[in-house]
C-alpha atoms as a PDB file:
ATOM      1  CA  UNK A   1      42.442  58.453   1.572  1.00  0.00           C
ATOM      2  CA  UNK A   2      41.595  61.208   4.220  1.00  0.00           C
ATOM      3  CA  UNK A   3      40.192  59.212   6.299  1.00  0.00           C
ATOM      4  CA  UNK A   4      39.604  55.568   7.299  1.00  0.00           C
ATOM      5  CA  UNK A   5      37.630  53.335   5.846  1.00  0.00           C
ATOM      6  CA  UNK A   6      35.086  50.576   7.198  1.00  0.00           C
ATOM      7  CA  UNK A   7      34.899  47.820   6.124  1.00  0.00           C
ATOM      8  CA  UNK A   8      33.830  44.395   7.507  1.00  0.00           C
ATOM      9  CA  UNK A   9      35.835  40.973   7.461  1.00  0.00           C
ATOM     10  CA  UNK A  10      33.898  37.412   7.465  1.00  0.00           C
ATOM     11  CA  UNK A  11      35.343  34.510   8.837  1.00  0.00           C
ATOM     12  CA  UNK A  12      32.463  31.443   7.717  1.00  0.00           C
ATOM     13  CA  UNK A  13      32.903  28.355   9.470  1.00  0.00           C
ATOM     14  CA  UNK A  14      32.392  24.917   7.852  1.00  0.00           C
ATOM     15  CA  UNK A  15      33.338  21.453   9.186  1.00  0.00           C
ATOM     16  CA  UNK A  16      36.423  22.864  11.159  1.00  0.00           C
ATOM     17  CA  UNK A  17      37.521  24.866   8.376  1.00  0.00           C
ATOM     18  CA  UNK A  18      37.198  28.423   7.320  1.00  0.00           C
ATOM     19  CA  UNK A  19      36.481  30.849   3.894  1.00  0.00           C
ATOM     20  CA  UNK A  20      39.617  32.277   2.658  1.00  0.00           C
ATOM     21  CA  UNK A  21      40.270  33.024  -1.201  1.00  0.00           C
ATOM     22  CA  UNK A  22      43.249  35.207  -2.699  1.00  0.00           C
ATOM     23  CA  UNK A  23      42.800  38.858  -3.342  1.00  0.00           C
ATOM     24  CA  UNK A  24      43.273  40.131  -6.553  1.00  0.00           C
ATOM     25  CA  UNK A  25      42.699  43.882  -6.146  1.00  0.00           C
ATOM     26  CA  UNK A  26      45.917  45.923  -5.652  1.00  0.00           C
ATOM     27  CA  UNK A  27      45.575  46.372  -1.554  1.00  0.00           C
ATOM     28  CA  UNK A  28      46.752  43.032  -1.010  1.00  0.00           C
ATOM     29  CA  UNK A  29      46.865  41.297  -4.141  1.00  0.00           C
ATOM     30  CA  UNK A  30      47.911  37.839  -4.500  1.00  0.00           C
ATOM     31  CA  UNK A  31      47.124  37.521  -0.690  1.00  0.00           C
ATOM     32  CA  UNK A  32      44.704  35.471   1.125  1.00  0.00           C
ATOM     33  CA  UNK A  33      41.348  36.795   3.046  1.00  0.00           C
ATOM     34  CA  UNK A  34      37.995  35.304   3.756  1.00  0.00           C
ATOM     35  CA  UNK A  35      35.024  37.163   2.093  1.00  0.00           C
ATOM     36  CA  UNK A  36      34.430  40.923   3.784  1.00  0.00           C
ATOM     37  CA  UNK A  37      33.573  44.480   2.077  1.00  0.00           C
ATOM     38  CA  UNK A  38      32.348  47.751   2.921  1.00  0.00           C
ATOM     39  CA  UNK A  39      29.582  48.293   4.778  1.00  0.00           C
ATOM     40  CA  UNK A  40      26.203  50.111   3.038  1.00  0.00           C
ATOM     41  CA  UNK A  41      25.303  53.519   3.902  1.00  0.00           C
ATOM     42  CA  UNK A  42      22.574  52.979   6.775  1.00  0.00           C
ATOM     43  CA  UNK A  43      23.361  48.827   6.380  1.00  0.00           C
ATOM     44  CA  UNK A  44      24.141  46.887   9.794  1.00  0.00           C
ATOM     45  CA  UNK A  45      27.032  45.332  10.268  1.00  0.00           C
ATOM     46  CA  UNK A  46      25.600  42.053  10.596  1.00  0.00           C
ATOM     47  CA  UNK A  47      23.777  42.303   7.049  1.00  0.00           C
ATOM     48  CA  UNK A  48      27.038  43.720   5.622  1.00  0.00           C
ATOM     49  CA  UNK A  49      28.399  40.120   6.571  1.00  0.00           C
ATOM     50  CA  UNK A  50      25.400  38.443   4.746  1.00  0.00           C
ATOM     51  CA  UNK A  51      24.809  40.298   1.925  1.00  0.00           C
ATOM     52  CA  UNK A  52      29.036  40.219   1.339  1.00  0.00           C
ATOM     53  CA  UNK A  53      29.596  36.845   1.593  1.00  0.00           C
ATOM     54  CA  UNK A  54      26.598  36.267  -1.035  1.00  0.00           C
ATOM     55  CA  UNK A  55      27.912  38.649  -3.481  1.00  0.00           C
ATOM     56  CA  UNK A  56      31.425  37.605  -3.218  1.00  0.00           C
ATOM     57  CA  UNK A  57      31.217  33.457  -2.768  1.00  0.00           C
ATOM     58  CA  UNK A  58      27.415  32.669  -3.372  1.00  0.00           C
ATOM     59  CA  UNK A  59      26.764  31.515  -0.168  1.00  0.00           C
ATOM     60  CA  UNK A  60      24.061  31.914   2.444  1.00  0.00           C
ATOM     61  CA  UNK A  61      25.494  32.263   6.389  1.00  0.00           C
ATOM     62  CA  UNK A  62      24.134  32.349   9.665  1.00  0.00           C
ATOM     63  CA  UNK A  63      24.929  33.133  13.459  1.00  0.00           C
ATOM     64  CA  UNK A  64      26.445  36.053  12.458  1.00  0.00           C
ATOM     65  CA  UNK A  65      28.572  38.276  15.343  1.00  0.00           C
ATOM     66  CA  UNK A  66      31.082  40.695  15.748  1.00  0.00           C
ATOM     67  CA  UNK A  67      34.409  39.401  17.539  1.00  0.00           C
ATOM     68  CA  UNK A  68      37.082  41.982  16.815  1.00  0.00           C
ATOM     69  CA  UNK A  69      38.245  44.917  15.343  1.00  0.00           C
ATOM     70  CA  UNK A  70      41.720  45.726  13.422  1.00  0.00           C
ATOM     71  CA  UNK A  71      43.504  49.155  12.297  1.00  0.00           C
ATOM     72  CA  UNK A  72      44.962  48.146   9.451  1.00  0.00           C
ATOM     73  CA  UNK A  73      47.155  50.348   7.469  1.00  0.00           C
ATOM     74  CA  UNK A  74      49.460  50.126   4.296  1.00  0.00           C
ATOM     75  CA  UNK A  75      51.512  52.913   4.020  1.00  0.00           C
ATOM     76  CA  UNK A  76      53.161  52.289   0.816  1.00  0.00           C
ATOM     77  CA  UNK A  77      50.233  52.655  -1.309  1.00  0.00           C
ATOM     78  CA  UNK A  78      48.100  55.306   0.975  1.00  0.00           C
ATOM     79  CA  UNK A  79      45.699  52.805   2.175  1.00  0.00           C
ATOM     80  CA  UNK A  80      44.079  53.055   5.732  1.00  0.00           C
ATOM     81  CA  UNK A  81      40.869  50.690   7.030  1.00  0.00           C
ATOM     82  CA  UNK A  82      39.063  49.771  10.413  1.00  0.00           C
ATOM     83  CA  UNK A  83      38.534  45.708   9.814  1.00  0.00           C
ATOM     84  CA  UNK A  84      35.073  44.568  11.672  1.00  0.00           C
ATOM     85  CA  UNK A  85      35.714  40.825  12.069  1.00  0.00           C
ATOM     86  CA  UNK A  86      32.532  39.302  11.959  1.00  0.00           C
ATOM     87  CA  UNK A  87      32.272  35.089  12.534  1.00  0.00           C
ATOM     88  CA  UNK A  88      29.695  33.390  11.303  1.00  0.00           C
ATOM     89  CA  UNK A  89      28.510  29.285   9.898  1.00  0.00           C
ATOM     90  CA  UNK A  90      27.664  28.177   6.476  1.00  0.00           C
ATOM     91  CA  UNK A  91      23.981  27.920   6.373  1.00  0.00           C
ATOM     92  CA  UNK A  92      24.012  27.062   2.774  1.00  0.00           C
ATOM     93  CA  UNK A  93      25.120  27.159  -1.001  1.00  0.00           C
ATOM     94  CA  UNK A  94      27.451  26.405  -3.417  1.00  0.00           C
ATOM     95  CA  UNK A  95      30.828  28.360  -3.337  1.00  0.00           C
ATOM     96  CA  UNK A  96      31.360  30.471  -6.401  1.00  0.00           C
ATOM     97  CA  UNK A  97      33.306  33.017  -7.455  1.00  0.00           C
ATOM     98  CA  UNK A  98      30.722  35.793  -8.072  1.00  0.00           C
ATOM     99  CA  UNK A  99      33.341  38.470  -8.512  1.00  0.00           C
ATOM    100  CA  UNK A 100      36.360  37.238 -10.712  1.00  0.00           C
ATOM    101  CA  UNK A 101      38.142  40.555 -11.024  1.00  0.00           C
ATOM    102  CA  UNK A 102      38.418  40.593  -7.494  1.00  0.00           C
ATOM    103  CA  UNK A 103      39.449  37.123  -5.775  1.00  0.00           C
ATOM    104  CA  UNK A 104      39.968  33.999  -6.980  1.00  0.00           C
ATOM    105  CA  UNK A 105      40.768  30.071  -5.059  1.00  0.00           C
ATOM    106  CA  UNK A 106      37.712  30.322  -2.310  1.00  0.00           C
ATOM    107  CA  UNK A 107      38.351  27.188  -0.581  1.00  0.00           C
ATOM    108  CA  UNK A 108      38.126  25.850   3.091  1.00  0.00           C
ATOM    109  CA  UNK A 109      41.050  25.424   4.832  1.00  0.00           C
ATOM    110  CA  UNK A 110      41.668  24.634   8.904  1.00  0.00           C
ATOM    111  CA  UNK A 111      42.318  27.811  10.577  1.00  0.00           C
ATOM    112  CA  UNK A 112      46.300  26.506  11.929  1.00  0.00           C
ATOM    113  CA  UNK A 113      46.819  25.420   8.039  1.00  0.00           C
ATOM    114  CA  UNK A 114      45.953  29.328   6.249  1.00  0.00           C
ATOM    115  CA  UNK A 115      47.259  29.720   2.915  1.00  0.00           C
ATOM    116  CA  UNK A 116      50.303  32.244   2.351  1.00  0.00           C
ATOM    117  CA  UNK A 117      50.791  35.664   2.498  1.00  0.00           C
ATOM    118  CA  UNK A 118      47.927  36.725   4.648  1.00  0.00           C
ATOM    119  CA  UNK A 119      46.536  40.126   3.916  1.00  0.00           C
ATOM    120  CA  UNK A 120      47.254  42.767   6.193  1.00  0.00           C
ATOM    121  CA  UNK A 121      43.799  41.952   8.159  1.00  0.00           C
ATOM    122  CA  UNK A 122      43.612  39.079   8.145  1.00  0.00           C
ATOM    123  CA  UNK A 123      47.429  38.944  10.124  1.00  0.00           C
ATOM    124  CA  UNK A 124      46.597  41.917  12.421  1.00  0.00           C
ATOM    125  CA  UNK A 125      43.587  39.643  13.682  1.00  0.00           C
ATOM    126  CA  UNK A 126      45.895  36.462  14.214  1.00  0.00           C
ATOM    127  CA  UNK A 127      47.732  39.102  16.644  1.00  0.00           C
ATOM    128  CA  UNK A 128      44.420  39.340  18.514  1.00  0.00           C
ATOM    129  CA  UNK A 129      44.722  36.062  19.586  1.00  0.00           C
ATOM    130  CA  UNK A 130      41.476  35.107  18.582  1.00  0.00           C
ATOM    131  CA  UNK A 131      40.669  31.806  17.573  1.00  0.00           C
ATOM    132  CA  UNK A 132      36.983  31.331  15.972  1.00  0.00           C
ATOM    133  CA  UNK A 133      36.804  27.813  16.762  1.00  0.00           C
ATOM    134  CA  UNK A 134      37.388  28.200  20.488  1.00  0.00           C
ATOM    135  CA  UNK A 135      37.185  31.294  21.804  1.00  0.00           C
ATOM    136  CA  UNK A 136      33.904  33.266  19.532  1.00  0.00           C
ATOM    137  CA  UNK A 137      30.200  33.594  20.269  1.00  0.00           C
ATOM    138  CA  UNK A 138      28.735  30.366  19.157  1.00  0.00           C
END
């Protein structure tokens, strides 16, 4: 990589729980993230955060915002992203696993109880100290 890339992170609430499956791709494989990708030439962010978490999970979400940003960075393997952490709700849909080759396990899970290893994101946003239950737009 030359230079970063963008891409945008979506944490979908449900019942007190949140989105996370485990990555399968080789920048953090076999680690756990919710649904995110890059964002579309000329695409907002917001409708990078819908149009993801379709494509990835089959779901529809809604009350989409932006509530933090990571540099995250894996030396080892060359790899170098700006996270947008979006937070959103489950509007609607059945959770499926629209991109096999990719992630596999989506499941909810209580945001103190996340699966293990955490992807590089998803553990430089925990350092934020942002929780999306308590302290997000709503």
């Amino acid at each position: 990589m030359e230079k970063p890339g963008v891409g945008v992170a979506i944490i979908v609430r449900k019942d007190n729980k949140v989105l996370f499956g485990k990555r399968l791709k080789k920048f953090g494989k076999n680690t756990w993230h919710p649904p995110g990708g890059h964002i579309e030439i000329f695409e907002s962010i917001e409708d990078t955060a819908i149009r993801e978490a379709k494509e990835e999970t089959n779901i529809d979400i809604e009350n989409v915002k932006i509530i933090g940003v990571t540099n995250d960075i894996d030396q080892g393997i060359g790899i170098h992203y700006v996270t947008i952490w979006i937070v959103s709700d489950y509007a609607s849909g059945e959770i499926k696993n629209m991109e096999p080759t990719k992630a596999e396990d989506w499941n909810w899970f209580e945001w103190d109880k996340l699966p293990r290893p955490l992807f590089i994101p998803v553990e430089n946003f925990i350092k934020l100290g942002i929780n999306p239950f308590k302290n997000s737009p709503r």
